[in-house]
Protein backbone atom coordinates (compact mmCIF):
# COMPACT_ATOMS: atom_id res chain seq x y z
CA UNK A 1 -7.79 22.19 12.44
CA UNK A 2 -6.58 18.69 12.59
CA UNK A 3 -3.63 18.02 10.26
CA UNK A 4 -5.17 15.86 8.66
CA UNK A 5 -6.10 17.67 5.45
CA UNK A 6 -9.64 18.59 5.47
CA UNK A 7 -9.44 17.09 1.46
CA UNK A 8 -7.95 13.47 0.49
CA UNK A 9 -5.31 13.24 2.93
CA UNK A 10 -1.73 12.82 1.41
CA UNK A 11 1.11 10.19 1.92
CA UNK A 12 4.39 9.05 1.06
CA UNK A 13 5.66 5.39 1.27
CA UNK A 14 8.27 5.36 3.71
CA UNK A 15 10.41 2.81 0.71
CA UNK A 16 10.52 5.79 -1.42
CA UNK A 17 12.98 7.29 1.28
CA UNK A 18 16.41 6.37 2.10
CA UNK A 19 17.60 7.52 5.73
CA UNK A 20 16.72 6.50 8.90
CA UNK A 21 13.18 6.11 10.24
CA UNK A 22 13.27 9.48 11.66
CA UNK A 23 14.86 11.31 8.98
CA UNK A 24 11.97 9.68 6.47
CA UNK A 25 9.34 10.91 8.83
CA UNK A 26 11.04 14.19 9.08
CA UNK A 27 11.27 14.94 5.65
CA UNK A 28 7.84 13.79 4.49
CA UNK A 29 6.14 16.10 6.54
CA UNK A 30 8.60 19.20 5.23
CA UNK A 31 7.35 18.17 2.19
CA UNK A 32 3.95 18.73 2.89
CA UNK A 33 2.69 15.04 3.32
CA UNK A 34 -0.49 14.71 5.39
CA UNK A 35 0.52 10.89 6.49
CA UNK A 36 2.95 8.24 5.43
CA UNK A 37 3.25 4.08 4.95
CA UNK A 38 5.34 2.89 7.25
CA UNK A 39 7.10 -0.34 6.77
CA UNK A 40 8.22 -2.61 9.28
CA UNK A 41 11.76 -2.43 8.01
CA UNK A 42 11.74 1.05 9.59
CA UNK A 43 11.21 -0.16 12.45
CA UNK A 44 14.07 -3.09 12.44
CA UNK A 45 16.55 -0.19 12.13
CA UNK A 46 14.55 2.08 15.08
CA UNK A 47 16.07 1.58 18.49
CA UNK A 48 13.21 2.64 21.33
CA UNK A 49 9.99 1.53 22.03
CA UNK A 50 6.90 1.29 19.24
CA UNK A 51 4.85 3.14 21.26
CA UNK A 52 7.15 6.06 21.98
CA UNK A 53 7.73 6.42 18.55
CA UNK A 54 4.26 6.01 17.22
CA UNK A 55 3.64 9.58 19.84
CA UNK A 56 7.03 10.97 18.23
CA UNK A 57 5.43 10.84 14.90
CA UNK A 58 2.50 12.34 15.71
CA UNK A 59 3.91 15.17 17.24
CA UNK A 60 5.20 15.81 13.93
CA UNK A 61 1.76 16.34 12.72
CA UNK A 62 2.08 13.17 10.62
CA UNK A 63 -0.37 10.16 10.51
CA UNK A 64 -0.02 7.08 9.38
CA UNK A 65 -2.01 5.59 6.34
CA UNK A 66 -1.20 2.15 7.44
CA UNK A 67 1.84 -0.24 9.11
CA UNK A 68 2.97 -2.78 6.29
CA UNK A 69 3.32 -4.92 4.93
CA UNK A 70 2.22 -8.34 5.64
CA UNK A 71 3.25 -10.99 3.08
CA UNK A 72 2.07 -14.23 1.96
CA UNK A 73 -0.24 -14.56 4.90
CA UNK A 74 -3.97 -15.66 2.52
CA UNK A 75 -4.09 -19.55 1.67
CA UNK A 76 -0.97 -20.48 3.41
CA UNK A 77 0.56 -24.03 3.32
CA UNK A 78 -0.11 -26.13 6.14
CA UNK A 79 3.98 -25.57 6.96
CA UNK A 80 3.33 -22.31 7.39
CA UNK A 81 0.20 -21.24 8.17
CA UNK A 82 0.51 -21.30 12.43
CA UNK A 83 3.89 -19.16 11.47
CA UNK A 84 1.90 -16.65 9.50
CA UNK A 85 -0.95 -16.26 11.88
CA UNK A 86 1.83 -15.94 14.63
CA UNK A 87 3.22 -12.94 12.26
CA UNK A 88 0.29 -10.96 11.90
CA UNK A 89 -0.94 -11.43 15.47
CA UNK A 90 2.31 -9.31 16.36
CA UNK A 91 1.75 -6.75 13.24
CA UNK A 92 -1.44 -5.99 14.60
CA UNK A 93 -0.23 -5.47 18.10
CA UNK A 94 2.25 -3.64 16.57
CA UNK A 95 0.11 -1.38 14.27
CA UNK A 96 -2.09 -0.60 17.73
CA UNK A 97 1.21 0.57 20.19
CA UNK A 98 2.45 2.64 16.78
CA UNK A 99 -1.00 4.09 16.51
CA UNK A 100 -1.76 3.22 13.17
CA UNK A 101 -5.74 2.70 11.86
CA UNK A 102 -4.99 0.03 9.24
CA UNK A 103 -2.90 -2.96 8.31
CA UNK A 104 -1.85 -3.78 4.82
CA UNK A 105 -1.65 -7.19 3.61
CA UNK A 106 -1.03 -8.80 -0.01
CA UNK A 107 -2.51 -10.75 -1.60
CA UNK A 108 -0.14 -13.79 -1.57
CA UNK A 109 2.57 -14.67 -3.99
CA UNK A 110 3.59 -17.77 -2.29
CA UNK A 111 3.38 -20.54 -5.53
CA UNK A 112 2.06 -22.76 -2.33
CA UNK A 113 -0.74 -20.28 -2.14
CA UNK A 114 -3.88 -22.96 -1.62
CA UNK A 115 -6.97 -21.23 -3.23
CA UNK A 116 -9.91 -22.83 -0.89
CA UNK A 117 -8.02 -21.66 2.07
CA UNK A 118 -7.66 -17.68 1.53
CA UNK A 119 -11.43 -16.74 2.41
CA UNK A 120 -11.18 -18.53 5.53
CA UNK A 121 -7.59 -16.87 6.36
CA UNK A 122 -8.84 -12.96 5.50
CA UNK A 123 -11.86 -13.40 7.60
CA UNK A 124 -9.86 -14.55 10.41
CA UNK A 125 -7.36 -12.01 9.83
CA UNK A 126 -10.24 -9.32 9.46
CA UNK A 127 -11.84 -9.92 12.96
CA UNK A 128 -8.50 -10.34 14.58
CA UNK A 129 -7.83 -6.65 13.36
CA UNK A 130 -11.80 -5.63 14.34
CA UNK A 131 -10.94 -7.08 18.30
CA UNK A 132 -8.15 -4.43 17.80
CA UNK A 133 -10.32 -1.56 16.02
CA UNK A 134 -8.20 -1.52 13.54
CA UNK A 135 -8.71 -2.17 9.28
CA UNK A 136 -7.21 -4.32 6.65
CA UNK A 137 -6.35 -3.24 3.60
CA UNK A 138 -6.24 -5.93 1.15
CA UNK A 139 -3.93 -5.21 -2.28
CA UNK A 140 -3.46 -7.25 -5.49
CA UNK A 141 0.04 -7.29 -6.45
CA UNK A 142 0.84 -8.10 -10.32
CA UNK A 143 2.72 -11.37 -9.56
CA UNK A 144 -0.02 -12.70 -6.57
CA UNK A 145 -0.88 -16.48 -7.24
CA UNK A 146 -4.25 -16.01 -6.97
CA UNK A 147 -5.93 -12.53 -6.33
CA UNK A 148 -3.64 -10.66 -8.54
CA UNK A 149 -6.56 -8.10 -9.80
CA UNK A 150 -8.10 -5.08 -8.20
CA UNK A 151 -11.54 -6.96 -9.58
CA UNK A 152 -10.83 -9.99 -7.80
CA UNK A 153 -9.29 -8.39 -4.28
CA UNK A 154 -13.12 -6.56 -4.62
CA UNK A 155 -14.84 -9.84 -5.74
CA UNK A 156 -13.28 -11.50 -2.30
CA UNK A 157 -14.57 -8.38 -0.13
CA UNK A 158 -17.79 -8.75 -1.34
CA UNK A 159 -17.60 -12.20 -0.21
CA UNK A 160 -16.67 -11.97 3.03
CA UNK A 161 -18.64 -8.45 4.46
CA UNK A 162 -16.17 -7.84 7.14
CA UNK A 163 -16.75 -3.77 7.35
CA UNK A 164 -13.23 -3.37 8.04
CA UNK A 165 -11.77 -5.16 5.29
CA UNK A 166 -11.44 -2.73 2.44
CA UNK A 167 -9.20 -2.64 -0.77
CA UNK A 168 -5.81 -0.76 -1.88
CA UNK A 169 -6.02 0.75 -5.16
CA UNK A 170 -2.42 0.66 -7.19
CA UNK A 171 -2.10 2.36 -10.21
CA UNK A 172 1.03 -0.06 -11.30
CA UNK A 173 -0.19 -3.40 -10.16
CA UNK A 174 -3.43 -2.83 -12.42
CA UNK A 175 -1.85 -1.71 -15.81
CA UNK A 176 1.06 -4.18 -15.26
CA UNK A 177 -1.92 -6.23 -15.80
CA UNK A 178 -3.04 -5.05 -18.42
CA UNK A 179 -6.23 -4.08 -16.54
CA UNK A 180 -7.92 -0.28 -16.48
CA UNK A 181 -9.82 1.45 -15.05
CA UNK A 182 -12.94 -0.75 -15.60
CA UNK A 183 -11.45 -2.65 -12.33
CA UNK A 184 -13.32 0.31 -10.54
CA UNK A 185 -16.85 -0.61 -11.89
CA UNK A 186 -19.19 -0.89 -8.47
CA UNK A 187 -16.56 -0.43 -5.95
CA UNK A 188 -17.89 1.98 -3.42
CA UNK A 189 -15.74 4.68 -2.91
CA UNK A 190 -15.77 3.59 0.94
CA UNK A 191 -14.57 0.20 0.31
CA UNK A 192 -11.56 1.63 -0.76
CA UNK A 193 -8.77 2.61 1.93
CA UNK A 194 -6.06 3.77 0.07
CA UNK A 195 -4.75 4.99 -3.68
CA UNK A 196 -1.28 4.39 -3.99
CA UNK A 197 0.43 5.68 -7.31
CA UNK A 198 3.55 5.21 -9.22
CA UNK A 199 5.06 5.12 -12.90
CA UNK A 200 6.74 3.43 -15.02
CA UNK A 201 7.78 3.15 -18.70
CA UNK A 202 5.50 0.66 -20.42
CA UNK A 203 8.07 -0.97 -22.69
CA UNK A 204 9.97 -1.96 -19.59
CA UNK A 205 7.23 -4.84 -18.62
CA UNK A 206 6.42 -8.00 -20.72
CA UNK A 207 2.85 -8.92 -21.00
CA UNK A 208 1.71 -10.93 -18.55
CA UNK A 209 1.53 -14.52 -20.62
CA UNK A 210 5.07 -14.00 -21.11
CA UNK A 211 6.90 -16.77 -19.58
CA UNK A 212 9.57 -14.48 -17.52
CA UNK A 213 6.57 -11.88 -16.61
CA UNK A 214 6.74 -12.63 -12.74
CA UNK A 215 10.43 -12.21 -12.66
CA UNK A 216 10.52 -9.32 -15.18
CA UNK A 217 7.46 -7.28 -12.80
CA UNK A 218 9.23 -7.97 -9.63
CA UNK A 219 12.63 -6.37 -10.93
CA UNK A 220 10.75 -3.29 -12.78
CA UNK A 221 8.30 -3.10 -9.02
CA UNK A 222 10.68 -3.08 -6.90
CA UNK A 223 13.29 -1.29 -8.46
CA UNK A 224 12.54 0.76 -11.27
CA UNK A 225 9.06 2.46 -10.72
CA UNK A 226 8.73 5.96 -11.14
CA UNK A 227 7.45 9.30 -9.67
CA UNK A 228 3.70 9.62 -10.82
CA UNK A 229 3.49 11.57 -14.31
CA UNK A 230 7.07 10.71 -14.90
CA UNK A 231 6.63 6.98 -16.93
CA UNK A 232 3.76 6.51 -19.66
CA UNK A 233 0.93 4.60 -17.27
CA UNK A 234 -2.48 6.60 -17.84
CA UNK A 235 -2.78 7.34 -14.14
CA UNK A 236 -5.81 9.95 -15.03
CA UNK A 237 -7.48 6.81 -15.90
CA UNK A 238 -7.94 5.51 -12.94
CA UNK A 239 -7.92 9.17 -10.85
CA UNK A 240 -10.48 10.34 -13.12
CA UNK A 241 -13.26 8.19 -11.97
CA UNK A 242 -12.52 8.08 -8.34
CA UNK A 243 -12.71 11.86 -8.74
CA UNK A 244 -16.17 11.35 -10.18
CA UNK A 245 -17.44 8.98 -7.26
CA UNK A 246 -16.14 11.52 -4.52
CA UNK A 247 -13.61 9.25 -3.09
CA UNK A 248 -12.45 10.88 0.07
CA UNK A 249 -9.23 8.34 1.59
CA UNK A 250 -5.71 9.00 1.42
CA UNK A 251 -4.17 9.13 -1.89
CA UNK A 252 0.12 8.87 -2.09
CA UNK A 253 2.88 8.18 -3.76
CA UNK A 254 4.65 4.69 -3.54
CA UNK A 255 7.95 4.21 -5.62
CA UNK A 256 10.24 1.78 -5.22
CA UNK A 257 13.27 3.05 -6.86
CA UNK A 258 16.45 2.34 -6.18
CA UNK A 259 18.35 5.76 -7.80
CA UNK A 260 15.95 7.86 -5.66
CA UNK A 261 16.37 5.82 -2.27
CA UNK A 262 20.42 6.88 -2.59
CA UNK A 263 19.59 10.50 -2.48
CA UNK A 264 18.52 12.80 0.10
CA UNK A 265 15.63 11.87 1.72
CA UNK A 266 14.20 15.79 2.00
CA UNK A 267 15.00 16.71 -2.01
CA UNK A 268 13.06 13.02 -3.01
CA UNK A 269 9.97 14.04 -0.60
CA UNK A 270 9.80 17.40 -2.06
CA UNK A 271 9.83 15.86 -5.48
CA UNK A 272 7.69 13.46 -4.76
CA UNK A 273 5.19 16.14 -3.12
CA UNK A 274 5.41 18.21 -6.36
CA UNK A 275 4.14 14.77 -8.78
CA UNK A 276 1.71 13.83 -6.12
CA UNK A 277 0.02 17.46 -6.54
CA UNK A 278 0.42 17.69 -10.64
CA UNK A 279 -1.85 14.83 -10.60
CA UNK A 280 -4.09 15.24 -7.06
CA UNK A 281 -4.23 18.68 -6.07
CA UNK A 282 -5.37 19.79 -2.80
């Protein structure tokens, strides 16, 4: 049997680790992780060569969901869009010597964002990866300038038909919204490439109209999210109907929490295992 599980395979964002690349590798698959997210950060503290360690990996029975993330790349400014296009040339290399399927890009927060330019910029970015077999995964994030909905992420695929650009599914970027699962309606199950899921208390973010929403998301996203079941999100929302539609891609856990980073890496995997499975079982 591959290791792959024969079911939804299972990851682990490598940000919900602290440790070294290794030790984040090492303890996701003693926790029973099928594959993990790995950041590009892990690889800025990784001495050796991509390739070498893409193998290593691997030998640990671990796959990768996808190499990420790229940032800010869709409708860039004219000061730097050749800069951008530069950056994700050398992800995608990257994501090929590592041995990764997919690339993950966001959907861009720069306040420069231009709107007219961002269909142009993910179709060149889509058959860049294609030359490459590889995919792109394309996530709203709650504070994007534009595409900040899983509906309009979906709306852009549509547009474009590249069969390798498919969407990420995040359980805190669409309630942070205020969206539900309604975001889901006529997505094929194929189109989407990855669930990611988190918590989070619900009194901790304004609504978005507020005038300090984008600063109060980014502090609660990216430092205060929580295991899934642990905050008051209704995740079975959204798992519910992908459940319903068969929807066979990877399905993890992605946290960014600073009190869980500072512990040991092994004890937050297993935890992180144990939520993943109260709410997906294999």
């Amino acid at each position: 049997m591959s290791f792959q599980s024969l079911c939804n395979p299972s990851f682990i964002n490598t940000v919900v680790l602290g440790g070294s690349a290794r030790q984040k590798v090492a303890a996701a698959r003693a926790a029973g992780f099928d594959q993990i997210e790995l950041w590009r950060e892990d690889l800025d503290g990784y001495e050796g060569d991509a390739e070498a360690f893409g193998k290593w990996i691997r030998q640990q029975s671990v796959a990768l969901t996808d190499y990420q993330p790229l940032r800010d790349f869709d409708g860039a400014p004219d000061v730097a869009r050749e800069s951008k296009r530069a950056e994700a040339l050398s992800m995608l290399d990257m994501a090929v010597k590592l041995g990764s399927t997919t690339v993950l890009t966001t959907a861009s927060s720069d306040l420069r964002c231009l709107a007219n330019r961002i269909d142009e910029d993910m179709c060149w970015l889509a058959r860049e990866a294609a030359s490459r077999s590889l995919k792109i995964a394309y996530e709203a994030v709650a504070w994007s300038t534009v595409n900040y909905t899983l509906k309009a992420t979906w709306e852009l695929v549509q547009r474009l038909a590249e069969p390798n650009l498919g969407l990420v599914v995040d359980t805190f970027h669409i309630f942070a919204r205020n969206c539900d699962a309604r975001e889901l309606a006529g997505i094929p199950m194929d189109r989407i490439f990855l669930v990611q899921l988190s918590d989070v208390n619900l009194d901790q973010i304004l609504h978005p109209e507020s005038e300090r929403y984008r600063e109060n998301v980014l502090q609660v996203a990216r430092h205060q999210r929580l295991l899934p079941g642990q905050g008051q999100l209704p995740i079975e929302s959204i798992l519910h109907p992908l459940r319903e539609a068969n929807y066979l891609g990877p399905v993890g856990v992605e946290v960014f929490n600073d009190g869980l980073k500072a512990l040991n890496p092994e004890e937050v995997a297993r935890e992180a295992f144990s939520a993943l499975q109260r709410v997906w079982p294999k």
